[in-house]
Protein backbone atom coordinates (compact mmCIF):
# COMPACT_ATOMS: atom_id res chain seq x y z
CA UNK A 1 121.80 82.78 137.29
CA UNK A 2 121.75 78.61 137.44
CA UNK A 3 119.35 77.02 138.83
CA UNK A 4 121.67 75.34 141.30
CA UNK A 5 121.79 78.97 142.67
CA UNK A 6 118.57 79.26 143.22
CA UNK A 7 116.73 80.16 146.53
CA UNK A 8 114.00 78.08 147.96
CA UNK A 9 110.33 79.16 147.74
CA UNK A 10 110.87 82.04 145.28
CA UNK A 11 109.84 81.96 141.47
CA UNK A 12 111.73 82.04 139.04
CA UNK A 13 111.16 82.30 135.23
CA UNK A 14 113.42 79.62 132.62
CA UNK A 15 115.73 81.69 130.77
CA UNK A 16 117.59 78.62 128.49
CA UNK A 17 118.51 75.83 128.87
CA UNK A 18 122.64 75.41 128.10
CA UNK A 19 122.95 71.92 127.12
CA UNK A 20 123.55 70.41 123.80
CA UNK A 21 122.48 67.17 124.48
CA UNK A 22 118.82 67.05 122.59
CA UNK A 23 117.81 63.72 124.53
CA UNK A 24 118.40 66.25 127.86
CA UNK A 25 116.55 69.24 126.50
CA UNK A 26 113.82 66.73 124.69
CA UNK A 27 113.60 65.43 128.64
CA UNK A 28 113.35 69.11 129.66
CA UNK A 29 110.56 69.84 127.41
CA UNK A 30 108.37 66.98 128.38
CA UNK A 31 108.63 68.15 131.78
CA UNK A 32 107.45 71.29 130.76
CA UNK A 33 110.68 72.78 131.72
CA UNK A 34 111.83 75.53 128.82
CA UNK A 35 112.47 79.28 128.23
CA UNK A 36 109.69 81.30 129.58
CA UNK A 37 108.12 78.82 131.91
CA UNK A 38 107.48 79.67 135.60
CA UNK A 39 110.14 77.10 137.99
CA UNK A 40 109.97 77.45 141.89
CA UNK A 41 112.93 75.45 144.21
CA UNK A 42 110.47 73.43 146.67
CA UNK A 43 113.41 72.21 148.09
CA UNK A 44 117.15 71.54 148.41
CA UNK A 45 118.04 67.68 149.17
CA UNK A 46 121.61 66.44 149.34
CA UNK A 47 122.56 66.34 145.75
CA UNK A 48 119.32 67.05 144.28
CA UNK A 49 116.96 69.88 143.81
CA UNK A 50 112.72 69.34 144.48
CA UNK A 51 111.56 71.49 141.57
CA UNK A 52 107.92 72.23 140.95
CA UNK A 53 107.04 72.78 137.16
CA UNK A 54 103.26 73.69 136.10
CA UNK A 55 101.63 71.24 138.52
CA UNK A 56 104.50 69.13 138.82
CA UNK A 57 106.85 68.81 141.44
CA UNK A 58 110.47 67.31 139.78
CA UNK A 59 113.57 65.92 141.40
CA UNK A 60 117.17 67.57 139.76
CA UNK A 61 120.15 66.20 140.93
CA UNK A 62 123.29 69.40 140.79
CA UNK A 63 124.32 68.99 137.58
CA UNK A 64 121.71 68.89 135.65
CA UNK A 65 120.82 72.27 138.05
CA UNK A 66 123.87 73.91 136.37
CA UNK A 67 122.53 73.68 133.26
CA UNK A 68 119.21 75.53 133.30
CA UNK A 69 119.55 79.21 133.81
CA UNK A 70 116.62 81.89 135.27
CA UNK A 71 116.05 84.88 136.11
């Protein structure tokens, strides 16, 4: 499933990340968003996604939602 399906408050796990932009996934990465890490939807805003990553909480807008899958 996508991120952008994602329901608020539960945790997920990063499956992959389906981009092949390497500027996006380097991006990603630094967040500490890649395959295996934990990922928990704080929040849906209009547009956007509040993510929290490790001790991080991360705004996504939709799209770039659609491309990180979990499970």
């Amino acid at each position: 499933m996508k991120l952008s399906e994602a329901t608020e408050g539960k945790e997920y796990i990063i499956k992959d990340i389906l981009i092949d932009d390497e500027e996006v996934v380097s991006f990603l990465f630094s967040l500490g968003c890649y395959s295996g890490e934990e990922i928990t939807v704080i929040s849906r805003l209009r547009g956007s996604f509040v993510v929290s990553i490790k001790e991080g909480r991360y705004s996504f807008d939709n799209q770039l939602a659609e491309f990180i899958e979990v499970e």
